[in-house]
C-alpha atoms as a PDB file:
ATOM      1  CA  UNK A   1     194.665 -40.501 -45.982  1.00  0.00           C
ATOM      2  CA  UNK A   2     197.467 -41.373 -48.542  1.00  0.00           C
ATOM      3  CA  UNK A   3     199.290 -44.349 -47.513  1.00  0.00           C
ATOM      4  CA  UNK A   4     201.422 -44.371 -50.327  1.00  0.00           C
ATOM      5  CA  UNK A   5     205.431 -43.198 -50.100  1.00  0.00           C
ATOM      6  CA  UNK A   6     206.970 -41.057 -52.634  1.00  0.00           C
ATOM      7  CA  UNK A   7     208.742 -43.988 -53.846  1.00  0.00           C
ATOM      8  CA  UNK A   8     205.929 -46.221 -54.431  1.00  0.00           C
ATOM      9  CA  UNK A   9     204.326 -43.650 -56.716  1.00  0.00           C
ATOM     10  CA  UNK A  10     204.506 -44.735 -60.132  1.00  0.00           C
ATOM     11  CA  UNK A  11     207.232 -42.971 -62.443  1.00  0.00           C
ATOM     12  CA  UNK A  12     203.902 -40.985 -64.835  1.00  0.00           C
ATOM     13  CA  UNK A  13     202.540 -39.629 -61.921  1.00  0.00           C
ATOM     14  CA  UNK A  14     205.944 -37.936 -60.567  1.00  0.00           C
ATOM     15  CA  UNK A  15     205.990 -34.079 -60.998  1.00  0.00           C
ATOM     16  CA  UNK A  16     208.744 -34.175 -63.477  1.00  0.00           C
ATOM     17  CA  UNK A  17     207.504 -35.604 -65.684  1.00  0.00           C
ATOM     18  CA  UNK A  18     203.737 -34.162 -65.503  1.00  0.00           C
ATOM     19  CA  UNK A  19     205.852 -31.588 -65.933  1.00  0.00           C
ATOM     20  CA  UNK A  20     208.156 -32.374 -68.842  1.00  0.00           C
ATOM     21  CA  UNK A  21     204.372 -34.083 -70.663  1.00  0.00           C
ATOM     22  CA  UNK A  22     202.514 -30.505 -70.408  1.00  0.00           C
ATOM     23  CA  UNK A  23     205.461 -28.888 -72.060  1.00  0.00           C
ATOM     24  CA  UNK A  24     206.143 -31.765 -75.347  1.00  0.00           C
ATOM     25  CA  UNK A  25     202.343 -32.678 -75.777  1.00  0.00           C
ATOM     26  CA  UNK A  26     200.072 -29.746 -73.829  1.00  0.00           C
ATOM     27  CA  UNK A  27     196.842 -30.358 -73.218  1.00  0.00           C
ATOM     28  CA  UNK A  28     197.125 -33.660 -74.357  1.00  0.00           C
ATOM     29  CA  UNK A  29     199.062 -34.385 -71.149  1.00  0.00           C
ATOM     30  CA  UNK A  30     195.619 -33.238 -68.870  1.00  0.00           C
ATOM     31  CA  UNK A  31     194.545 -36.980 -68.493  1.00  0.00           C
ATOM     32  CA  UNK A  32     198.098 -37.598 -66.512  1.00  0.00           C
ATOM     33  CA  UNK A  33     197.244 -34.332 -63.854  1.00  0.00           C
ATOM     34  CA  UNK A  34     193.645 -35.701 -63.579  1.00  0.00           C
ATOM     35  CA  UNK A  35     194.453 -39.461 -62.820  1.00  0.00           C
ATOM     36  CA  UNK A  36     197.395 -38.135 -60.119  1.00  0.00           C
ATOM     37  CA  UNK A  37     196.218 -38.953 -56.898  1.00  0.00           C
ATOM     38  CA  UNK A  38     198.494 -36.939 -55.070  1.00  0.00           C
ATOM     39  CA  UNK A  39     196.937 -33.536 -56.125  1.00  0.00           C
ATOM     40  CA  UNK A  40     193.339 -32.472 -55.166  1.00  0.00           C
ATOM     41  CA  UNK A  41     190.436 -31.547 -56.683  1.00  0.00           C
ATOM     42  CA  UNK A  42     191.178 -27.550 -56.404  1.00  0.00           C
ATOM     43  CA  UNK A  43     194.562 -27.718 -57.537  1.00  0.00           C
ATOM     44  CA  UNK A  44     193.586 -30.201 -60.478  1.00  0.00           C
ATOM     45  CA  UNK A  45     190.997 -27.592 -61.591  1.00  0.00           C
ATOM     46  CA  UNK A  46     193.329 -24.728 -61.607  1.00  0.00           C
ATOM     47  CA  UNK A  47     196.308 -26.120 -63.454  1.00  0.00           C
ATOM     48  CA  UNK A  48     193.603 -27.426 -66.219  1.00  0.00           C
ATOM     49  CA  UNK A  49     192.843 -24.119 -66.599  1.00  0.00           C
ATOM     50  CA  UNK A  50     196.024 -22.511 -66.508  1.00  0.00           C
ATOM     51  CA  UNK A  51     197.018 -25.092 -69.174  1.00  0.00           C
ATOM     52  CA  UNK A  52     194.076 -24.313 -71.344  1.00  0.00           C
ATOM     53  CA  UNK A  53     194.569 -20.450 -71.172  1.00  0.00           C
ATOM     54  CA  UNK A  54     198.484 -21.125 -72.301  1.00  0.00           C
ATOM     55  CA  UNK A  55     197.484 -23.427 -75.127  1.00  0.00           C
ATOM     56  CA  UNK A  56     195.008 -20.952 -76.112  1.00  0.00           C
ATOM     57  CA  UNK A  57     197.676 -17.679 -75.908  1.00  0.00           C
ATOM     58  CA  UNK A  58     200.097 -20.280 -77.752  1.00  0.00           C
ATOM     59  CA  UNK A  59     197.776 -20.577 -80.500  1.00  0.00           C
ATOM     60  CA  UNK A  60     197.204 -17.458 -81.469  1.00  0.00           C
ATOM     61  CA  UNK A  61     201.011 -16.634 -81.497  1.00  0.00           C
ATOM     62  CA  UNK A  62     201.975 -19.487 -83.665  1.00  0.00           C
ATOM     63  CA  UNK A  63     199.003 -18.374 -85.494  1.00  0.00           C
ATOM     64  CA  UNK A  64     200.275 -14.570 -85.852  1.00  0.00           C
ATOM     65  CA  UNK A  65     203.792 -15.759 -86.403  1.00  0.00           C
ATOM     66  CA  UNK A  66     202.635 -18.173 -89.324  1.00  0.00           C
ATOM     67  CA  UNK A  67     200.683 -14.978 -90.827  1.00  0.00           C
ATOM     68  CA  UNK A  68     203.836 -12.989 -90.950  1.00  0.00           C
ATOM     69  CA  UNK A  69     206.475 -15.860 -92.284  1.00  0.00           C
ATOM     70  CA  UNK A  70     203.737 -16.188 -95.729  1.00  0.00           C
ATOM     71  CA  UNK A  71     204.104 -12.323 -95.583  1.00  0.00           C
ATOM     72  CA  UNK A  72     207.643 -12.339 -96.003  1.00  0.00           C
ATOM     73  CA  UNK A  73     207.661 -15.119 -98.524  1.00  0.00           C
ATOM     74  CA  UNK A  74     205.397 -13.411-100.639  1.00  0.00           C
ATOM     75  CA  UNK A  75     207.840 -10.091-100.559  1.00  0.00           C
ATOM     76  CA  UNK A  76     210.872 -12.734-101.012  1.00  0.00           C
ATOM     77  CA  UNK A  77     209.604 -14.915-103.793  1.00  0.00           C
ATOM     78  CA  UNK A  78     206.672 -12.643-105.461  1.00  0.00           C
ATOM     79  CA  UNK A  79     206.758 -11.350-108.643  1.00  0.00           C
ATOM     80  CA  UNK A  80     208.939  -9.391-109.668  1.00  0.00           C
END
């Protein structure tokens, strides 16, 4: 049973700013989901996972886009 009232929670373990943590620092912000007692075990499980897929889909697309910005400087600034 939870006895505590949604103004007792402490501010890091509102959904805001799980929220707002996932999105600045990504997986980094997995400790704050875990320690949250207000979500269970299932739903903890699933958003870690979620996360992790998105961080990894992330990757590669920064990854990609880094691949094509050196492309472009090399047409821009290679010999000519």
């Amino acid at each position: 049973m939870n006895d505590q009232t949604p103004a007792s929670i402490s501010w890091y373990f509102k959904t805001s700013i799980l929220i707002l943590a996932v999105l600045v620092i990504g997986p980094f912000a997995l400790p704050l989901l875990w320690l949250n007692p207000r979500y269970t075990m299932l739903a903890k499980v699933i958003w870690t996972i979620l996360i992790i897929i998105a961080t990894y889909f992330l990757t590669i697309a920064m990854i990609e886009s880094i691949k094509t910005i050196l492309e472009y400087y090399k047409l821009a600034f290679g010999p000519q």
